[in-house]
N, C-alpha and C. Protein backbone atom coordinates (compact mmCIF):
# COMPACT_ATOMS: atom_id res chain seq x y z
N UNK A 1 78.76 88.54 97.01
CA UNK A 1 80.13 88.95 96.86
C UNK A 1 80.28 90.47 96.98
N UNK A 2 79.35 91.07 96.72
CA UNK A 2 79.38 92.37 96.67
C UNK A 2 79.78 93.21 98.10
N UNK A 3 79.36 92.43 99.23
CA UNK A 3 79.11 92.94 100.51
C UNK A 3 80.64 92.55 101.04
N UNK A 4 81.47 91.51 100.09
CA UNK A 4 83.08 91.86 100.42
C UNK A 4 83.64 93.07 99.94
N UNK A 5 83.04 93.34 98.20
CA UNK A 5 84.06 94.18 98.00
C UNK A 5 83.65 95.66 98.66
N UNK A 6 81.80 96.00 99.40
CA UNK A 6 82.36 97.11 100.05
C UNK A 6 83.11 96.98 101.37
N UNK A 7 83.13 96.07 101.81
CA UNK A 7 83.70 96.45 103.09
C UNK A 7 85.31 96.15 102.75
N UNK A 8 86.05 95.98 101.44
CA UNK A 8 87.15 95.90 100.93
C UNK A 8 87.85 97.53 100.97
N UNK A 9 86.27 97.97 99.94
CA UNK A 9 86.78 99.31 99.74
C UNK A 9 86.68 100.17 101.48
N UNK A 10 85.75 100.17 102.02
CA UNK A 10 85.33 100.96 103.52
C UNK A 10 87.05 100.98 104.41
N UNK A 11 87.68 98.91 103.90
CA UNK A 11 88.94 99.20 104.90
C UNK A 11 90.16 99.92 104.21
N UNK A 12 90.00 100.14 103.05
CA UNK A 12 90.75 100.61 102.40
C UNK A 12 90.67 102.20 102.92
N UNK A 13 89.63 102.60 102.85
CA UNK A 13 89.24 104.30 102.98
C UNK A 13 89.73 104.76 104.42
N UNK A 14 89.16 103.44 105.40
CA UNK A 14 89.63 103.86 107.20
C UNK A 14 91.00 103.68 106.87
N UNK A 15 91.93 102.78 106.49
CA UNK A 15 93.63 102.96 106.81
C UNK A 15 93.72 104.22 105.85
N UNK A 16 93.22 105.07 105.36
CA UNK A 16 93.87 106.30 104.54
C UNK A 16 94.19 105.72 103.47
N UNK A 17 94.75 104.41 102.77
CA UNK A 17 95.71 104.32 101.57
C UNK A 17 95.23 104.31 100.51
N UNK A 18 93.84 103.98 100.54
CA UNK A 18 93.15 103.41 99.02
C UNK A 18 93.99 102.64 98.50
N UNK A 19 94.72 101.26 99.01
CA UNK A 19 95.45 100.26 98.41
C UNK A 19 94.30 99.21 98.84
N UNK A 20 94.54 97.90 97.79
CA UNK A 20 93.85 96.96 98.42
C UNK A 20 94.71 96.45 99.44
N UNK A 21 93.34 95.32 100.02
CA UNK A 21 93.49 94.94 101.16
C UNK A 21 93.49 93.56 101.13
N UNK A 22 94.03 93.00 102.16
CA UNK A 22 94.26 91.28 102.38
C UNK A 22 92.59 90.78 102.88
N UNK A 23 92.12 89.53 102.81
CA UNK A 23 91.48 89.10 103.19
C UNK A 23 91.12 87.62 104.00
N UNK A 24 90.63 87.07 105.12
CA UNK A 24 91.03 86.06 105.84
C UNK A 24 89.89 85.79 105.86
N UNK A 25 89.90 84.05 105.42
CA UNK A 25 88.86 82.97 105.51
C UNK A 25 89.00 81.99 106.20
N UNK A 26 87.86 81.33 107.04
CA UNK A 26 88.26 79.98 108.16
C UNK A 26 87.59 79.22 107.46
N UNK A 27 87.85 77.87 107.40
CA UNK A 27 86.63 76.82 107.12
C UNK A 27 85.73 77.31 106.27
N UNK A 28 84.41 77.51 105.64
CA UNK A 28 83.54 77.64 105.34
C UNK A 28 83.63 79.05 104.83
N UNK A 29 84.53 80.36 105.37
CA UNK A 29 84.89 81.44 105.32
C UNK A 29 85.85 81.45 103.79
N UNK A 30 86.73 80.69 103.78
CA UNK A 30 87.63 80.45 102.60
C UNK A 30 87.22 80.59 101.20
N UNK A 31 85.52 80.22 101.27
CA UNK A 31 85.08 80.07 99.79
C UNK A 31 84.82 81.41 100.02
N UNK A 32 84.39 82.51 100.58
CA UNK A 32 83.72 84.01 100.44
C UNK A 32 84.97 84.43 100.08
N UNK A 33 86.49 84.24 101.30
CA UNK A 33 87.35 84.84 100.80
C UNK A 33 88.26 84.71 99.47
N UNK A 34 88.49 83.46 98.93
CA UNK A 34 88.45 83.41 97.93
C UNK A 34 87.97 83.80 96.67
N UNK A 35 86.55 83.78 96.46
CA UNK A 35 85.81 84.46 95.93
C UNK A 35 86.00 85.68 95.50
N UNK A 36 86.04 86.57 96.56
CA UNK A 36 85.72 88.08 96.76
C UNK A 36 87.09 87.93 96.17
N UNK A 37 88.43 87.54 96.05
CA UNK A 37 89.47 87.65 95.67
C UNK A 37 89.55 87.69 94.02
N UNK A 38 89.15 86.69 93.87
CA UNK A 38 88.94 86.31 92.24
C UNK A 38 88.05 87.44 91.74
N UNK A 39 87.04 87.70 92.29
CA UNK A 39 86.30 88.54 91.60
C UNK A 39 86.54 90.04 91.47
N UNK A 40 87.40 90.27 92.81
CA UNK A 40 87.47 91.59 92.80
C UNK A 40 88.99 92.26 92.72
N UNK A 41 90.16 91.30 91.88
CA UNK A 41 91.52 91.58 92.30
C UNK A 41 92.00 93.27 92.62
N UNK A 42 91.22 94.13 92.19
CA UNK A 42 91.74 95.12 92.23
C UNK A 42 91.06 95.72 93.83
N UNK A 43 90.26 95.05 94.45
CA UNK A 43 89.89 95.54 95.53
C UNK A 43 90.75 94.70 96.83
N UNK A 44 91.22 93.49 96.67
CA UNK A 44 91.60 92.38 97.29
C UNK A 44 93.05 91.92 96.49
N UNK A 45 94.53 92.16 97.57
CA UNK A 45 95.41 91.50 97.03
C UNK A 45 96.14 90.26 98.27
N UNK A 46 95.85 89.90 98.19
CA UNK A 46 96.23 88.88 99.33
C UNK A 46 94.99 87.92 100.06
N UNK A 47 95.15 87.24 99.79
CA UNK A 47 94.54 86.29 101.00
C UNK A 47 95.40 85.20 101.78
N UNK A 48 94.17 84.59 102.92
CA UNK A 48 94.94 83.63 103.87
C UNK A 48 93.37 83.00 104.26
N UNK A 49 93.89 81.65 104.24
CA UNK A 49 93.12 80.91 103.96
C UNK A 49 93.53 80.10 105.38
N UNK A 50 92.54 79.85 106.12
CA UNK A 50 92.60 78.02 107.16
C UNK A 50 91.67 77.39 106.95
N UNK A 51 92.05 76.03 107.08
CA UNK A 51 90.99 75.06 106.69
C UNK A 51 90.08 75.25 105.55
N UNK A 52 91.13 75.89 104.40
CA UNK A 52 89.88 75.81 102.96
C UNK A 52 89.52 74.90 102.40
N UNK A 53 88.48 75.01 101.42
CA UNK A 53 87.68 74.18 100.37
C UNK A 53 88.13 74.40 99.29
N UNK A 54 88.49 73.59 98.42
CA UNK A 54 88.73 74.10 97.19
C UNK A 54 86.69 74.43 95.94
N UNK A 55 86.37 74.15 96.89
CA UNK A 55 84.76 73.98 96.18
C UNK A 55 84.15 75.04 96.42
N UNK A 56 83.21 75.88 95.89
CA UNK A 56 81.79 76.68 96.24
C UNK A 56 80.94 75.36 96.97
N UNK A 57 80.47 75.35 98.15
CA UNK A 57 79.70 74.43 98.20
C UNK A 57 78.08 74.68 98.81
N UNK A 58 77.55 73.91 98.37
CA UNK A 58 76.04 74.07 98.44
C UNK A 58 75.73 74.77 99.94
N UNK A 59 74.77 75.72 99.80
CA UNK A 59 74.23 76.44 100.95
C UNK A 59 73.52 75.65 102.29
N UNK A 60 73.64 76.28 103.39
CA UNK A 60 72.97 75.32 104.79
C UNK A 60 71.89 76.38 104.90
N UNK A 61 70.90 75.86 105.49
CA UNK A 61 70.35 74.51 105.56
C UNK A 61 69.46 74.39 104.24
N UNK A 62 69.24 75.61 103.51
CA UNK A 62 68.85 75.50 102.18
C UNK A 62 68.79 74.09 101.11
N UNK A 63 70.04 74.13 100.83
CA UNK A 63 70.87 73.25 99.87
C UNK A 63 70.68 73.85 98.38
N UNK A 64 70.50 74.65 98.67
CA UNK A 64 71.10 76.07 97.66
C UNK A 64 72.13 76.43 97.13
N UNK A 65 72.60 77.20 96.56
CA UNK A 65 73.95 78.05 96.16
C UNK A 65 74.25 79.02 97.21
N UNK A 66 75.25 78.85 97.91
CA UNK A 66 75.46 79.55 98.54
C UNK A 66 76.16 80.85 98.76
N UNK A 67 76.79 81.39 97.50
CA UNK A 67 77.27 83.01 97.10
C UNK A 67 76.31 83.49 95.29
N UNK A 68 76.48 84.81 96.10
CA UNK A 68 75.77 85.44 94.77
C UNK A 68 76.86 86.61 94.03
N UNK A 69 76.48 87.06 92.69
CA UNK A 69 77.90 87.96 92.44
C UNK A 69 76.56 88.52 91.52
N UNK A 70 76.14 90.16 91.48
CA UNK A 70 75.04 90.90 90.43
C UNK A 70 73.77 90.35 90.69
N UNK A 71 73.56 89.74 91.98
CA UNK A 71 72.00 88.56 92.05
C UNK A 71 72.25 87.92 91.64
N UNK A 72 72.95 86.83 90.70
CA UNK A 72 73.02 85.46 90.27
C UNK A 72 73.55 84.84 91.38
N UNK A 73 73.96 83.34 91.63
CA UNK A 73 74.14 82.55 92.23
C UNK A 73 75.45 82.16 91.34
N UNK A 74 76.53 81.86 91.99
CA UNK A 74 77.91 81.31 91.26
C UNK A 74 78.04 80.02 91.58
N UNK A 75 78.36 79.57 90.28
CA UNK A 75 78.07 77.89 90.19
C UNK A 75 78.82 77.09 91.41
N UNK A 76 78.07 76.09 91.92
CA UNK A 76 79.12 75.60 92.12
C UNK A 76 80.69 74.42 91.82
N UNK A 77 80.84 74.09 92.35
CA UNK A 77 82.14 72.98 91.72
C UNK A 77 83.53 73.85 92.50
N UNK A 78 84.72 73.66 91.54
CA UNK A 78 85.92 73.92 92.03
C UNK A 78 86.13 75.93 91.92
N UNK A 79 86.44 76.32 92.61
CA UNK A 79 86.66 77.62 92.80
C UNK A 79 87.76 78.18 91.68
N UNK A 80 87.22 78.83 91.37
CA UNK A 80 88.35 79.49 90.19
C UNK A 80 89.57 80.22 90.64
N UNK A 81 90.86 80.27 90.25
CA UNK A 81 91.72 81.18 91.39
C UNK A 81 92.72 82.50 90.04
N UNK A 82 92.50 82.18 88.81
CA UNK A 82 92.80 82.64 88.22
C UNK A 82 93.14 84.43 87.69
N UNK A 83 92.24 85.44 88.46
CA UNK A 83 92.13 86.34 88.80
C UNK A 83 92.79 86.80 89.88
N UNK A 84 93.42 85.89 90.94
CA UNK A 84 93.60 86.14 92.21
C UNK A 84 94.82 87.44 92.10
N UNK A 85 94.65 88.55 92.47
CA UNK A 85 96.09 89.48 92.46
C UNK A 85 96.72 88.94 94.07
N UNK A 86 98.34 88.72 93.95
CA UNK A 86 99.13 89.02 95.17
C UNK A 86 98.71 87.53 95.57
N UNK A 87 99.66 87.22 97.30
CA UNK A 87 99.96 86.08 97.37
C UNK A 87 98.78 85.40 98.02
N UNK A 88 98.75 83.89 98.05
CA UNK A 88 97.70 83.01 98.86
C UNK A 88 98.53 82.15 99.66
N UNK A 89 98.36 82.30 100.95
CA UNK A 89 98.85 81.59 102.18
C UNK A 89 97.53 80.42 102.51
N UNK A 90 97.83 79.15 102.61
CA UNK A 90 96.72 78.39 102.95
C UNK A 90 97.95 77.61 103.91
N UNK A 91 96.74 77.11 104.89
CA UNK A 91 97.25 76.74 105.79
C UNK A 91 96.01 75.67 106.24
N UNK A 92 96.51 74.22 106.11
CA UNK A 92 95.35 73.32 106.34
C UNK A 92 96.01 71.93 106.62
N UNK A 93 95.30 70.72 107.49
CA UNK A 93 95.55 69.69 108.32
C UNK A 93 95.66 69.06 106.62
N UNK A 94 96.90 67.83 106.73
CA UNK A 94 96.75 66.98 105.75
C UNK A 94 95.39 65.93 105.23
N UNK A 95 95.12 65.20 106.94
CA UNK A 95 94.10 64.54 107.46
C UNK A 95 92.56 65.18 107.44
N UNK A 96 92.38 66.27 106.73
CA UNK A 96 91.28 67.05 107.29
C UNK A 96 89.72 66.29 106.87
N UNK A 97 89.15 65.71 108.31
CA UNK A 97 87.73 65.17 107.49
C UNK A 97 86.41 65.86 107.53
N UNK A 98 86.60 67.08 106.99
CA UNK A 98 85.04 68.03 106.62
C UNK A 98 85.77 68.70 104.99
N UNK A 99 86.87 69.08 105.13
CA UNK A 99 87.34 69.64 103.56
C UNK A 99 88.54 68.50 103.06
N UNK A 100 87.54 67.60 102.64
CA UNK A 100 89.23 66.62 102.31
C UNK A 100 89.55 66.90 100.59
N UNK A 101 89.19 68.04 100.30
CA UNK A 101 89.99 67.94 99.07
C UNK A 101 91.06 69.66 99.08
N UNK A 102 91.68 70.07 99.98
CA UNK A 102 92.38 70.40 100.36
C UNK A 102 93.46 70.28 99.25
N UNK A 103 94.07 69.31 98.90
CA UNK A 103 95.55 69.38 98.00
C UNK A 103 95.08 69.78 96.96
N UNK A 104 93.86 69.70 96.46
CA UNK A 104 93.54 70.11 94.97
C UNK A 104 93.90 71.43 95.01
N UNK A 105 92.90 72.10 96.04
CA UNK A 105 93.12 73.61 95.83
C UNK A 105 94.62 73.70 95.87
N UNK A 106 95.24 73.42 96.63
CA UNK A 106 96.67 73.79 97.01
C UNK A 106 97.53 73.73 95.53
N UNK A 107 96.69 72.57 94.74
CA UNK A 107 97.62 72.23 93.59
C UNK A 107 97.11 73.16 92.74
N UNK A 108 95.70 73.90 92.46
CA UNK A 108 95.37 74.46 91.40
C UNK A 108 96.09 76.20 92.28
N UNK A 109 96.34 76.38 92.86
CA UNK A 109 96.37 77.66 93.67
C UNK A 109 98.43 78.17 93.28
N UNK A 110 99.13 76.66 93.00
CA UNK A 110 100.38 76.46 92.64
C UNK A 110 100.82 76.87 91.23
N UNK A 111 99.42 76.27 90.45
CA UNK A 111 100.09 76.05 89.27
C UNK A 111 99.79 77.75 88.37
């Protein structure tokens, strides 16, 4: 997670503003961007999400954990969104068969 929030801060420094910055996840991308969101609200205010997971899910081809935050490994299961600063745009197929739990996030991301 760490290697989002420098390149959070790096885009922050190239546009001049030192404001945070939005972040965009595809598929498999969604759990980093998410992540890096939750963890780092003050570096990250916005995300946009396609085709997310609502899960951390196990690492390829490992079958590992697949994000780390201080060297630990962050559990997996349902993604926490609670931290998130600023808005979340997700954008995902109803039908989707590689992330079919899709409405969860949508519902925990609502409430």
């Amino acid at each position: 997670m760490e290697y989002f929030a420098t390149a959070a801060r790096r885009l922050a420094e190239e546009a001049g503003t030192g404001q945070p910055v939005a972040i965009l996840g595809y598929s498999r991308g969604t759990e980093a961007a998410l992540l890096a969101a939750e963890h780092f609200p003050g570096l990250i205010r916005g995300v946009v999400l396609y085709a997310p997971s609502e899960r951390v899910n196990i690492g390829f081809p490992s079958g590992g954990l697949a994000w780390t935050l201080g060297g630990k490994p962050l559990p997996g299961g349902a993604i926490p969104a609670g931290h998130v600063a600023g808005p979340v745009l997700a954008l995902a197929g109803m039908d989707d068969g590689i992330w079919p739990r899709v409405l969860g996030l949508l519902d925990s991301l609502s409430s």
